[in-house]
Protein backbone atom coordinates (compact mmCIF):
# COMPACT_ATOMS: atom_id res chain seq x y z
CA UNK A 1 171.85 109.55 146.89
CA UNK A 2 174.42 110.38 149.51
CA UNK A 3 177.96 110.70 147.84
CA UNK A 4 179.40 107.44 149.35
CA UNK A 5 176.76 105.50 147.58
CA UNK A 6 177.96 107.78 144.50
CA UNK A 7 181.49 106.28 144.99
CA UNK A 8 180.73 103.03 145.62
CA UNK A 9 178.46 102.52 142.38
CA UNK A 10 181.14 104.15 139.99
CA UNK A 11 183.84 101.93 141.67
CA UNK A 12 182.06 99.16 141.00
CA UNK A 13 181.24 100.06 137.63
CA UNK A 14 184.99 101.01 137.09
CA UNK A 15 186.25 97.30 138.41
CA UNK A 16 183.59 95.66 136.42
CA UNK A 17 185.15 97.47 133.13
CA UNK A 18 188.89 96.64 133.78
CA UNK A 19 187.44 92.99 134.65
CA UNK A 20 185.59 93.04 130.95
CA UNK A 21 188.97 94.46 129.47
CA UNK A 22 191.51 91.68 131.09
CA UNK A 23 188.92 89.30 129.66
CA UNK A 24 189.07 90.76 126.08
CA UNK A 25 192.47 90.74 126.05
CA UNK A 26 193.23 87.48 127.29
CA UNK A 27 190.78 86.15 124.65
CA UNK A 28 192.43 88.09 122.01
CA UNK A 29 195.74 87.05 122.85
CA UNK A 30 194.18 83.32 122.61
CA UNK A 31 195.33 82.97 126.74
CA UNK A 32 192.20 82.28 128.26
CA UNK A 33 192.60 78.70 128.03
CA UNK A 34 195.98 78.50 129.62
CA UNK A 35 197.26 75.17 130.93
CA UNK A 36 199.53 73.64 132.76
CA UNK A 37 199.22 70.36 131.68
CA UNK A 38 202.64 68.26 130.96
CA UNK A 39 203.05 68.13 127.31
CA UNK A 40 204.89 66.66 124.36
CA UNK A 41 206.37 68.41 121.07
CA UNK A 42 205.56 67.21 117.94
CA UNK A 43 206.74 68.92 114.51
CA UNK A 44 204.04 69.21 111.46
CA UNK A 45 205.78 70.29 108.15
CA UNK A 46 203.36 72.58 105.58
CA UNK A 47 203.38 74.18 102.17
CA UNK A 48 201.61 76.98 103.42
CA UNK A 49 200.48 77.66 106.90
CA UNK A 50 197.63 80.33 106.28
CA UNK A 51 196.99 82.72 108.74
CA UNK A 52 197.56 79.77 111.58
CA UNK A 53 199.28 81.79 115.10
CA UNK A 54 201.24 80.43 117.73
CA UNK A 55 198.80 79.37 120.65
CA UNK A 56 196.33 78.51 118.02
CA UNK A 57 194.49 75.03 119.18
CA UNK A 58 194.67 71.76 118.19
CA UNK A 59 192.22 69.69 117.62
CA UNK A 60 190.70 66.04 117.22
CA UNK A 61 187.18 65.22 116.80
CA UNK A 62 186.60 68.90 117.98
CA UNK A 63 188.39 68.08 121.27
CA UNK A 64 191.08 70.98 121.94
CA UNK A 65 194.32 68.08 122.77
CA UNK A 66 197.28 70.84 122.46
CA UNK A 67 198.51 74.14 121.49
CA UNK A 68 200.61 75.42 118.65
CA UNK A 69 203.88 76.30 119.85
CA UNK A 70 206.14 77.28 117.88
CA UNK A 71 206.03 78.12 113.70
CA UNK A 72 209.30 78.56 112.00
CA UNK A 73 210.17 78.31 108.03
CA UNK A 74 212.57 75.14 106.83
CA UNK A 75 215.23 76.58 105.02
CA UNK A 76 216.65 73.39 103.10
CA UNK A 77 212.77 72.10 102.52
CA UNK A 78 211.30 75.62 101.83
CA UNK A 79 208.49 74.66 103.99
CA UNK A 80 206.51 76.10 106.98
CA UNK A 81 207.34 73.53 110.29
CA UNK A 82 204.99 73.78 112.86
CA UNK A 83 205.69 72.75 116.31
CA UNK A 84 202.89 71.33 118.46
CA UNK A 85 202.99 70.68 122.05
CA UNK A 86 200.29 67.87 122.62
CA UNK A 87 198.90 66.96 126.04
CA UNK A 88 200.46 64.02 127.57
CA UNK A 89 196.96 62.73 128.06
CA UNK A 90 196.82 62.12 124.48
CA UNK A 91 198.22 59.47 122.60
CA UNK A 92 198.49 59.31 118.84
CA UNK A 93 199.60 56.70 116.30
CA UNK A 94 203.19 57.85 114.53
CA UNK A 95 201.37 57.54 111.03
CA UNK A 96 198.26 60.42 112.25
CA UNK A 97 197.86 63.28 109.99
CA UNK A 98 197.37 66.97 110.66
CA UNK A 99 195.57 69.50 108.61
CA UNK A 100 194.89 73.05 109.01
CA UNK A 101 190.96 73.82 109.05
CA UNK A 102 189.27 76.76 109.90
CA UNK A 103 186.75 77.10 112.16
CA UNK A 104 183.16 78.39 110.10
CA UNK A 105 183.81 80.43 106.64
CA UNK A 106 186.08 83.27 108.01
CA UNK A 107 186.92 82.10 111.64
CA UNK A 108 190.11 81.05 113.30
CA UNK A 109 192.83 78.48 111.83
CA UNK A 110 193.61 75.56 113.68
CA UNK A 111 195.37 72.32 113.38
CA UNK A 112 193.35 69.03 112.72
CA UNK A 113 194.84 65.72 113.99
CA UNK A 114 193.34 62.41 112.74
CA UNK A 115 194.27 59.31 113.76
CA UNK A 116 196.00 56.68 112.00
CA UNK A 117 196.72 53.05 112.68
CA UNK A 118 200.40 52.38 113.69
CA UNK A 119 201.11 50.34 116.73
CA UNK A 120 203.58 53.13 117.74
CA UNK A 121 202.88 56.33 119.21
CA UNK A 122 204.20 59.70 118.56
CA UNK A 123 206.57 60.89 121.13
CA UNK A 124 208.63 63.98 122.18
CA UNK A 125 210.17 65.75 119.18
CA UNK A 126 208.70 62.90 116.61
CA UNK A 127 207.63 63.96 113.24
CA UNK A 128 204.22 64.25 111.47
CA UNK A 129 204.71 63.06 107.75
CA UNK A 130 201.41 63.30 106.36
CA UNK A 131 200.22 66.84 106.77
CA UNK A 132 197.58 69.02 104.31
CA UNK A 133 198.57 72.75 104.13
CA UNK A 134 195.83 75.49 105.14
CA UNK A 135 193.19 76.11 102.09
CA UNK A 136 193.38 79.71 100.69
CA UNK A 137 190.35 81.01 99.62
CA UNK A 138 192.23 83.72 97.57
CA UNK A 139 194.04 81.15 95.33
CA UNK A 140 190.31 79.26 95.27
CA UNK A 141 188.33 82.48 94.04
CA UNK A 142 191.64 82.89 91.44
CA UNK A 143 191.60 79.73 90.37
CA UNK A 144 187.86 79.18 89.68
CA UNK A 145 188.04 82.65 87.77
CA UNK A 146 190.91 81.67 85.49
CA UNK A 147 188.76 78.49 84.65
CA UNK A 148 186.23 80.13 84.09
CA UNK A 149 187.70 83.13 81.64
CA UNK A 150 189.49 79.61 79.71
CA UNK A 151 186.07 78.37 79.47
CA UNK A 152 184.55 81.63 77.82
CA UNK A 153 187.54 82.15 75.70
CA UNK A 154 187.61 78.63 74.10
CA UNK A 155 183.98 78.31 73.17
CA UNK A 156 183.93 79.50 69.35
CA UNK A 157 181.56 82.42 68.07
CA UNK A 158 180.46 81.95 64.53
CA UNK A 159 180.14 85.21 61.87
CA UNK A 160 176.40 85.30 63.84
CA UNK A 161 177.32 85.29 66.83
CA UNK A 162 176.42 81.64 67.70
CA UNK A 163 178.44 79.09 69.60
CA UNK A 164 179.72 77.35 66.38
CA UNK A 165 181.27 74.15 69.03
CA UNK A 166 177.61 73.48 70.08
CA UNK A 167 176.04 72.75 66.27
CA UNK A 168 175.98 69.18 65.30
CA UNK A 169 175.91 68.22 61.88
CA UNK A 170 172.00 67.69 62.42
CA UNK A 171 171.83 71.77 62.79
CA UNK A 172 173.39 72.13 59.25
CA UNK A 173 170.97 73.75 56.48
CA UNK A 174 169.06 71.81 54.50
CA UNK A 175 169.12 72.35 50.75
């Protein structure tokens, strides 16, 4: 191979690499689905927010309809307010809900917007009043080991050894 054929393969290799690494990083950086779309702002107030990011999606019936925007903490509420700019295309009832979800077991948070029934629609800088805060599967696993080690702990050995709560008066010895 001559040398200009040399050049021109590890150029090409070299572009296609910065190419792949612009594409990581917009997809890390949750940019590759940019838009320019006119929008609206919505707020969503939550107990706990999770690991959800700004630009995080959000979503109804699986359909990506907006972006987070903005997430701040309520100082007189004590409460997480999410901001969510909503594509103009989409119109919600005031009364919809929004939940955060997460996408498989361990995958990315979002926000979930169902629908609800009201005549009116949610406008610019309207309020979301029925929300459901992210689930934590920390406080899950804690809880469901607490219950358990109550369970174990209240169940009440006898001198043998034998759960004493699960004898009926049937089990008693005969004379």
């Amino acid at each position: 191979m001559t040398r200009e054929k040399t050049d021109f393969w590890v150029g090409l290799f070299v572009l296609l690499g910065a190419i792949a690494l612009v594409f990581l990083a917009l997809r890390a950086g949750n940019l590759s689905t940019f838009s320019f779309a006119p929008t609206y702002q919505v707020e969503a107030h939550f107990d706990n927010l999770g690991g959800l990011k700004i630009r995080a999606p959000v979503k109804s019936s699986g359909v990506v309809v907006g972006r987070v925007a903005k997430i701040e903490f309520d100082n007189k509420r004590f409460q997480a307010v999410a901001t969510l700019d909503l594509d103009k295309q989409y119109k919600f009832p005031a009364d919809s809900s929004a939940s955060i979800l997460t996408s498989g077991l361990l995958g990315e948070q979002y926000v979930g917007l169902t629908p609800g029934g009201s005549d009116k629609d949610l406008a610019q800088n309207s309020q979301i009043k029925f929300t459901q805060s992210a689930v934590i599967l920390e406080e899950l696993i804690s809880k469901f080991l607490y219950s358990s080690a109550n369970k174990e702990g209240s169940a009440k050995k006898d001198d043998a050894g034998n759960n004493s709560a699960a004898k009926t008066p049937l089990d008693a010895p005969k004379p």
